[in-house]
N, C-alpha and C. Protein backbone atom coordinates (compact mmCIF):
# COMPACT_ATOMS: atom_id res chain seq x y z
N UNK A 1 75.03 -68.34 63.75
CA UNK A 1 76.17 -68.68 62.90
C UNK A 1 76.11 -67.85 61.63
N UNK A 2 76.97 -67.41 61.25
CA UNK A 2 77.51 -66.68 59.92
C UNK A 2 77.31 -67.04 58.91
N UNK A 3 77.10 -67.18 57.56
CA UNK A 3 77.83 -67.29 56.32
C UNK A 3 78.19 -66.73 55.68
N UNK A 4 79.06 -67.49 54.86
CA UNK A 4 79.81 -66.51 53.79
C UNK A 4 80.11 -67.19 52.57
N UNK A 5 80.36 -66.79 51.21
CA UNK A 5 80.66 -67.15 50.06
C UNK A 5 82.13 -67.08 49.71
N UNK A 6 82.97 -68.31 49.72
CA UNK A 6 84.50 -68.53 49.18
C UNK A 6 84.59 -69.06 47.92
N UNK A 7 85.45 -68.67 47.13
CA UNK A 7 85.29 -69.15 45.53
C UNK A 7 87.13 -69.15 45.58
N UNK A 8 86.99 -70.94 45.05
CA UNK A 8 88.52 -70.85 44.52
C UNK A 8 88.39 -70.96 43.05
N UNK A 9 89.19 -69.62 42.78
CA UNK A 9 89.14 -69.15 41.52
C UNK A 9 89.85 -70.00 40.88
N UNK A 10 89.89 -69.74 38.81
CA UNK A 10 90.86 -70.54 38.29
C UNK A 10 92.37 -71.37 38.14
N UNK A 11 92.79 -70.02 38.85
CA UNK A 11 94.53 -70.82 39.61
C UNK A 11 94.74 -71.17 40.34
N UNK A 12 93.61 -71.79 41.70
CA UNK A 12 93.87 -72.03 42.50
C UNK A 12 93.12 -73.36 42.37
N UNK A 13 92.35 -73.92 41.19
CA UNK A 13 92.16 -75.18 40.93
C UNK A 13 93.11 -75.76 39.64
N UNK A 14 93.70 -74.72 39.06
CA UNK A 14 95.07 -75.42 37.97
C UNK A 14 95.49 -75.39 38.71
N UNK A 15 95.82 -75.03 40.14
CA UNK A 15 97.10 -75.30 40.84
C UNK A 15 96.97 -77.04 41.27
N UNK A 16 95.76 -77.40 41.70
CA UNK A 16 95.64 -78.41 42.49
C UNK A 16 95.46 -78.48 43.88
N UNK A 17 95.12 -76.92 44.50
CA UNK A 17 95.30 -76.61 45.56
C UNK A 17 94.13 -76.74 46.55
N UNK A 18 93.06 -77.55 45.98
CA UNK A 18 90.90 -77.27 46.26
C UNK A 18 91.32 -78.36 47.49
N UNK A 19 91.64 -79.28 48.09
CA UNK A 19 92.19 -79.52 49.11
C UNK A 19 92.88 -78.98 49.90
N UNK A 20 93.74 -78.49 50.01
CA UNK A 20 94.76 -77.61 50.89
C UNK A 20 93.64 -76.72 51.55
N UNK A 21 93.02 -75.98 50.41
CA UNK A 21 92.60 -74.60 50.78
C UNK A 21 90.98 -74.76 51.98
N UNK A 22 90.49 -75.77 51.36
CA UNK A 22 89.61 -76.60 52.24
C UNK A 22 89.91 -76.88 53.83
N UNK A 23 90.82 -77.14 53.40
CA UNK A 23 91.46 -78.05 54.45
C UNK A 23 91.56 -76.70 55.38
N UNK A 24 92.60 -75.66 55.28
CA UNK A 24 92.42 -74.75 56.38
C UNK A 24 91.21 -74.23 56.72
N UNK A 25 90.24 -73.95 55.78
CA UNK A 25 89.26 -73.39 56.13
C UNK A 25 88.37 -74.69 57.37
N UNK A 26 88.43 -75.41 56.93
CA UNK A 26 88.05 -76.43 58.29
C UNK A 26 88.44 -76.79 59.29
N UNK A 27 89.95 -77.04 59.13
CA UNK A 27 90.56 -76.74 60.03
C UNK A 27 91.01 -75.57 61.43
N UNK A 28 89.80 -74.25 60.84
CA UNK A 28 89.77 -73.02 61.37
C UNK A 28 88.51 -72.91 62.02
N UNK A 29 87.55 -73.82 61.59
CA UNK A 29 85.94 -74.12 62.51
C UNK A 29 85.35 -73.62 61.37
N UNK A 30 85.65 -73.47 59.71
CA UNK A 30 84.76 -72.88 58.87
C UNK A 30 83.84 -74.54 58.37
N UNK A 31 82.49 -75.15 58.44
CA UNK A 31 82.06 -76.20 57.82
C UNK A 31 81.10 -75.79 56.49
N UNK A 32 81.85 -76.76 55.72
CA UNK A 32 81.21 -76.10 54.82
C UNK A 32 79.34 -76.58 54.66
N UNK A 33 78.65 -75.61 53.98
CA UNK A 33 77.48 -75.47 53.79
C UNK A 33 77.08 -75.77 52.54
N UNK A 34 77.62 -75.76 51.03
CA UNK A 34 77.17 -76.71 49.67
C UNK A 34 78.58 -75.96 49.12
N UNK A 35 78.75 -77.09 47.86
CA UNK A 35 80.17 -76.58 47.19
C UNK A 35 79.83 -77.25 45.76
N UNK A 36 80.12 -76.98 44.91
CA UNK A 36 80.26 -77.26 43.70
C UNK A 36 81.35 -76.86 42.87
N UNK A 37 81.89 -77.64 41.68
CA UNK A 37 82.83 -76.86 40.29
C UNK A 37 81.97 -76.23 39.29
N UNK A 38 82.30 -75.30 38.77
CA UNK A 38 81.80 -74.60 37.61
C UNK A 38 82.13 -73.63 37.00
N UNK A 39 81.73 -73.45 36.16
CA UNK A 39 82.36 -72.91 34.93
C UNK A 39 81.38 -71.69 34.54
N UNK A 40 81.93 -70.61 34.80
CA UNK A 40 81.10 -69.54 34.32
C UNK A 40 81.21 -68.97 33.72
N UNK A 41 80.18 -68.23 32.49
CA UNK A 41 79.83 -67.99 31.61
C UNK A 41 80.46 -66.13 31.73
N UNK A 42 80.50 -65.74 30.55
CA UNK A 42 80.81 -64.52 30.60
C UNK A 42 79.56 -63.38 31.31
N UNK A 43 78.22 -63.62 30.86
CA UNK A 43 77.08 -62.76 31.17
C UNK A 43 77.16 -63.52 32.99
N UNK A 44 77.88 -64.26 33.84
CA UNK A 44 77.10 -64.69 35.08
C UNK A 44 78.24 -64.06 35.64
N UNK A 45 79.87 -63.94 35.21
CA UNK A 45 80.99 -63.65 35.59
C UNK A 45 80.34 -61.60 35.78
N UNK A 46 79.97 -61.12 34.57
CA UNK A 46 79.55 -59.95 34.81
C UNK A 46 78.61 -59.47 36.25
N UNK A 47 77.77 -60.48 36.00
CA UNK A 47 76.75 -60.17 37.14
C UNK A 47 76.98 -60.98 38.57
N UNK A 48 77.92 -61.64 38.50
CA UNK A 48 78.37 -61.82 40.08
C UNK A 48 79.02 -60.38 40.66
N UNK A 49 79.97 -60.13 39.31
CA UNK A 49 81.10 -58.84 39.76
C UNK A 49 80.79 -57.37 39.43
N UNK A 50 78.95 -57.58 39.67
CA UNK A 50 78.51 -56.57 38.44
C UNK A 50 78.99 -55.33 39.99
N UNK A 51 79.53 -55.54 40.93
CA UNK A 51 79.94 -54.05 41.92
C UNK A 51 80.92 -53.35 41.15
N UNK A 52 81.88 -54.20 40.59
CA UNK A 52 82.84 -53.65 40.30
C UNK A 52 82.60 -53.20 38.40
N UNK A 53 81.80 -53.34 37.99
CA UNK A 53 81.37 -52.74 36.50
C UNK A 53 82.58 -51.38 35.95
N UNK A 54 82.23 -50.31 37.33
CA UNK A 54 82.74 -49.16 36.62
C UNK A 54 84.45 -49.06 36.94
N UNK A 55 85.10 -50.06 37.58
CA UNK A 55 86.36 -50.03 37.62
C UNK A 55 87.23 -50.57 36.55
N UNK A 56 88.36 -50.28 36.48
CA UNK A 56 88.96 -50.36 35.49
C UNK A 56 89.83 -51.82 35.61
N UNK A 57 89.69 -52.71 36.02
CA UNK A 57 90.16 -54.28 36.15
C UNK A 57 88.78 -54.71 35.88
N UNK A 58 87.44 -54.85 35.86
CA UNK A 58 86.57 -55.43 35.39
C UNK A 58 86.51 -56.71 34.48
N UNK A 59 87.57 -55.79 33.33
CA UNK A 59 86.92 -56.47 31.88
C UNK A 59 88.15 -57.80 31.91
N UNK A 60 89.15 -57.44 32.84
CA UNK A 60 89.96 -58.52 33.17
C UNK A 60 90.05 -59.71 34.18
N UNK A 61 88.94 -58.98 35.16
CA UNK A 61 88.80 -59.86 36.29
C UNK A 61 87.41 -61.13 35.48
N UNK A 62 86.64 -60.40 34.85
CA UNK A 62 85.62 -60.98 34.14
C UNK A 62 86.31 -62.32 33.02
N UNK A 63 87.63 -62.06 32.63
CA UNK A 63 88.07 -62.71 31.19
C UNK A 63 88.86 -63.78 32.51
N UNK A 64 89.68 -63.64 33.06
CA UNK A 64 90.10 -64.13 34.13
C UNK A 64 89.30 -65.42 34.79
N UNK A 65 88.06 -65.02 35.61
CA UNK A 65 87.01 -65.94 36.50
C UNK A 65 86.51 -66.46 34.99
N UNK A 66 86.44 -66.41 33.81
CA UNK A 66 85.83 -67.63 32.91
C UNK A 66 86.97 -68.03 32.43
N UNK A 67 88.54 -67.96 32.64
CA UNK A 67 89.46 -68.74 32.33
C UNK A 67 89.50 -70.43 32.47
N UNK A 68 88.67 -70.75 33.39
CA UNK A 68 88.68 -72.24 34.02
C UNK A 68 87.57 -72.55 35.18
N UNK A 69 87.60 -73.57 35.46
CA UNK A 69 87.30 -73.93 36.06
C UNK A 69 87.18 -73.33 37.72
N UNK A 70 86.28 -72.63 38.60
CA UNK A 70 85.95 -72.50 39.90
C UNK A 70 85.19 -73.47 41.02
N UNK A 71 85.36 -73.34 42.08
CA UNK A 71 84.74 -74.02 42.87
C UNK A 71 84.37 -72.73 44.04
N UNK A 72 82.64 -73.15 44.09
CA UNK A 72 82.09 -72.24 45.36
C UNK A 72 81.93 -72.68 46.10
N UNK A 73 82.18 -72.40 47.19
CA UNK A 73 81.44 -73.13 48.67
C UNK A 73 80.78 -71.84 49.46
N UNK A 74 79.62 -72.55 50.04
CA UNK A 74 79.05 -71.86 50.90
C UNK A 74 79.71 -72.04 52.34
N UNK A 75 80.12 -71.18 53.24
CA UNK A 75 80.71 -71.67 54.73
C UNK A 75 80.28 -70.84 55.79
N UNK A 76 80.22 -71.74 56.76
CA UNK A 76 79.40 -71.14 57.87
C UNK A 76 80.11 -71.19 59.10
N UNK A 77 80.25 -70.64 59.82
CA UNK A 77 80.87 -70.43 61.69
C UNK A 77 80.71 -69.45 62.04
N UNK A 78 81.62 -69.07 63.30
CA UNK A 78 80.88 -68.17 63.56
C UNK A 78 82.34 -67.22 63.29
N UNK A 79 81.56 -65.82 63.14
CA UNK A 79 82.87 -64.71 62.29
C UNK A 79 83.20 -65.26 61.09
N UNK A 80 82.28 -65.75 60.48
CA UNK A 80 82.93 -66.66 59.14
C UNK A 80 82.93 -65.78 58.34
N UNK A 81 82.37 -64.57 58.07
CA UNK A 81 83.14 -63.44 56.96
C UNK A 81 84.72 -62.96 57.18
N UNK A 82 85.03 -62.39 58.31
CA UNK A 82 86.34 -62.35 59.02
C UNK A 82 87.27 -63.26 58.82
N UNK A 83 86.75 -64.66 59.21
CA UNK A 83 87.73 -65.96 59.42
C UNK A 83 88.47 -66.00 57.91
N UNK A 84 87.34 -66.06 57.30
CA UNK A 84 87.54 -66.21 56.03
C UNK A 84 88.44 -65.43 55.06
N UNK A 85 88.01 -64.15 55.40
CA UNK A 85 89.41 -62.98 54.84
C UNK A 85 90.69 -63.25 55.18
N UNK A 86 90.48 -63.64 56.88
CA UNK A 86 92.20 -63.61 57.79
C UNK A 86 92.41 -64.92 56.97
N UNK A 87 91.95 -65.76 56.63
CA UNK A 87 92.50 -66.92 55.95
C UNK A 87 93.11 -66.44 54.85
N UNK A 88 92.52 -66.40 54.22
CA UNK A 88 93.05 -65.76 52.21
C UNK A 88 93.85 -64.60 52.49
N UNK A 89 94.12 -63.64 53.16
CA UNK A 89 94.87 -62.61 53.48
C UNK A 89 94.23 -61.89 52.39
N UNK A 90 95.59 -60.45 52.52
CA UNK A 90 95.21 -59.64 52.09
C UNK A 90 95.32 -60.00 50.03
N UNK A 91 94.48 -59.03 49.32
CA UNK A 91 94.46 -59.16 48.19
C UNK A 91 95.74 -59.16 47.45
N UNK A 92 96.47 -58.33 47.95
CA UNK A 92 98.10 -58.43 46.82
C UNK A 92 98.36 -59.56 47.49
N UNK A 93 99.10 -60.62 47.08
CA UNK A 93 99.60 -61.32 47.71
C UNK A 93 101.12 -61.23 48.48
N UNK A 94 101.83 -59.92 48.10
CA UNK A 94 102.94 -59.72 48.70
C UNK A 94 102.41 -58.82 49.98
N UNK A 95 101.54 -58.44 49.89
CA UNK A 95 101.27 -57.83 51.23
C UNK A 95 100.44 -58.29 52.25
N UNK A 96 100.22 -59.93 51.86
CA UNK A 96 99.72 -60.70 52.40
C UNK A 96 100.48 -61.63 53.18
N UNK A 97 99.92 -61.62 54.69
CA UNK A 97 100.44 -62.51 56.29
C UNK A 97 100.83 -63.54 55.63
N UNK A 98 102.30 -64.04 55.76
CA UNK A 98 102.79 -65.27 56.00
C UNK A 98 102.03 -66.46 56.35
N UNK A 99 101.54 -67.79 55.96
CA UNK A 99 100.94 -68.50 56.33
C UNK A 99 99.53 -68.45 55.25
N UNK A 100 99.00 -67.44 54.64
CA UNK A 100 97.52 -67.07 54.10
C UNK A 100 97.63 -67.50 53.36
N UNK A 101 96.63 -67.87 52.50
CA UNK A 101 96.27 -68.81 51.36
C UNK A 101 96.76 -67.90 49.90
N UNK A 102 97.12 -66.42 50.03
CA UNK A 102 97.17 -65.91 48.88
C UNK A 102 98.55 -65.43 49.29
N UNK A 103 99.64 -65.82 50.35
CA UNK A 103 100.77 -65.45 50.50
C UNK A 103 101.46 -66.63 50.13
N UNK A 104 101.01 -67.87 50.56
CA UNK A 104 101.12 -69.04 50.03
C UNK A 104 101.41 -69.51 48.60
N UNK A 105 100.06 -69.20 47.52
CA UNK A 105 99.82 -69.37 46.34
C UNK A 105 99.61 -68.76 45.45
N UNK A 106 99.47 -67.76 45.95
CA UNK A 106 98.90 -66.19 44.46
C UNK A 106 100.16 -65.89 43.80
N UNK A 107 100.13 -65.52 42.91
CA UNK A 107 100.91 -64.98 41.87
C UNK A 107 100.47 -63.72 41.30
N UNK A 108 99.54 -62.55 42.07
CA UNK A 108 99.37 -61.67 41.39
C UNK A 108 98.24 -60.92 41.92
N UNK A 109 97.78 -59.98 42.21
CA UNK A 109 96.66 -59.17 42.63
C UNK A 109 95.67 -59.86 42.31
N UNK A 110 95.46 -59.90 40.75
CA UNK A 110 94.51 -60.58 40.03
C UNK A 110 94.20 -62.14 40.36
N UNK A 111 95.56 -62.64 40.27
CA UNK A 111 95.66 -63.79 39.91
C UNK A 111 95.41 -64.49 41.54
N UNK A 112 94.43 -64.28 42.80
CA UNK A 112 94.85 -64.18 43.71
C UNK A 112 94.24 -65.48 44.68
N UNK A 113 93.94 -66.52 43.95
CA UNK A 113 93.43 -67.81 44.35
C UNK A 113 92.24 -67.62 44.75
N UNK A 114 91.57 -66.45 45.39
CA UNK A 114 90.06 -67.20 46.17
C UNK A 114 89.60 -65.35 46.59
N UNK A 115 88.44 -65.83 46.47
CA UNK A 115 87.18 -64.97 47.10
C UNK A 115 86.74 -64.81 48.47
N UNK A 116 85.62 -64.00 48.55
CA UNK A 116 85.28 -64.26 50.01
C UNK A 116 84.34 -63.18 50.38
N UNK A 117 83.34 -63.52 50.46
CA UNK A 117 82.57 -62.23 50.62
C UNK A 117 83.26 -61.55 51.79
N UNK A 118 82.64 -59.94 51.80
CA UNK A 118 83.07 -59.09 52.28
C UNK A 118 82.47 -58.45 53.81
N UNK A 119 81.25 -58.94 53.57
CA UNK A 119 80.38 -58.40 54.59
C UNK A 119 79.04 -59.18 54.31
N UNK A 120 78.23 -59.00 55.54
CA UNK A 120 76.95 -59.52 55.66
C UNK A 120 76.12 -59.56 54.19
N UNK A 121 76.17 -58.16 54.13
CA UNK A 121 75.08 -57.88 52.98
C UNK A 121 75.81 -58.85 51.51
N UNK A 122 77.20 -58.41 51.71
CA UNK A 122 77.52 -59.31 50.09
C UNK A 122 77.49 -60.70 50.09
N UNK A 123 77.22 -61.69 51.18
CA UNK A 123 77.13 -62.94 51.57
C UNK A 123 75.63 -63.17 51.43
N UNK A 124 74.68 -62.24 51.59
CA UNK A 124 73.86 -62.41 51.20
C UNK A 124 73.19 -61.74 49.40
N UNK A 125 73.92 -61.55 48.98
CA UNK A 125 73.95 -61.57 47.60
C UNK A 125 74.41 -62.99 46.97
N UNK A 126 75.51 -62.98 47.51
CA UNK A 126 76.58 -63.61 46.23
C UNK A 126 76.49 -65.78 47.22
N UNK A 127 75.77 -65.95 47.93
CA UNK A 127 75.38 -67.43 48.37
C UNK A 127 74.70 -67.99 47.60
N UNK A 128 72.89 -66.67 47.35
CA UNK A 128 72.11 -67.35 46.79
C UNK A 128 72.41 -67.13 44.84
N UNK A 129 73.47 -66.33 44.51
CA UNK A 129 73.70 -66.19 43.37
C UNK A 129 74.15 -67.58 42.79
N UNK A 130 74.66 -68.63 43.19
CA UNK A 130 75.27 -69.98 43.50
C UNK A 130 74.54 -71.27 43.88
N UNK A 131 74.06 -70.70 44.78
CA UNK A 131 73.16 -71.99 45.64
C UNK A 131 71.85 -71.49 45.87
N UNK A 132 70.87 -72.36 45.53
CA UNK A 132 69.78 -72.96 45.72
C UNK A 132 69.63 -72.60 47.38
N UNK A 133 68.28 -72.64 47.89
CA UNK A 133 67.98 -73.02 48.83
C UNK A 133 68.33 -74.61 49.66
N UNK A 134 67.68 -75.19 48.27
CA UNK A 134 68.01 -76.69 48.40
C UNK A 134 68.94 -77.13 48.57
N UNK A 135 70.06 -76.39 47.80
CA UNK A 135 71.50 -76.88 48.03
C UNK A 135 72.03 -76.77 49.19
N UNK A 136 71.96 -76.01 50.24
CA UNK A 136 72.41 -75.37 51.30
C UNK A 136 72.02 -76.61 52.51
N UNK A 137 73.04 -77.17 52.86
CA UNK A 137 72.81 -78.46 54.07
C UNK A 137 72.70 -77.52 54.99
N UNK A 138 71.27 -78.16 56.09
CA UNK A 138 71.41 -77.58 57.24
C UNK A 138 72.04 -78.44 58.47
């Protein structure tokens, strides 16, 4: 079985949406593995997104993810990096599949409700950046 790291970002918990978005992802065979709310700090916002440092949305995506409130979940199935993208669609949200969580609710490239690791290796970065060993139900 897979995992992967989903983060509903700040507008997608001012929206009210941390149910909905749950909800498909379980509804798709994703269970989740530990989840928490939190609030991150400017120095943890850097070093989650420290890939993207030398691009030029950084210093906004950084001011952005400490706007509010997030929720991480760890999720596991199988293709759960995949599942997980085809869920949230693509990043713009206008060029995002009908039905996807960011065609649905995003308002903006930026502004684009949720995360998702990308691949093996960044799921294994960005899980234990979050969660504990301990935290992680087996």
């Amino acid at each position: 079985m897979e995992k992967t790291l989903s983060i509903i970002k700040p507008d997608g918990v001012e929206k009210g949406i941390i149910g909905e978005v749950i909800k498909r992802f379980e509804g798709n065979g994703l269970r989740i593995k530990a989840m928490k709310m939190i609030s991150l700090s400017q120095k943890e916002a850097e070093g989650f997104y420290y890939v993207h440092k030398e691009r030029p949305f950084f210093k906004s995506l950084v001011e952005f993810m400490t706007s509010g409130p997030i929720v991480v979940m760890a999720l596991e199935g199988e293709n759960a990096i995949k599942k997980n993208r085809d869920l949230m669609g693509a990043t713009d949200p206008k060029k995002a599949d009908k039905g996807t969580i960011r065609n649905d609710f995003a308002s903006s490239i930026e502004r684009n409700i949720a995360h998702g690791s990308d691949s093996p290796e960044s799921a294994g970065f960005e899980i234990p950046y979050f969660f504990s060993n301990i935290e992680l139900v087996n």
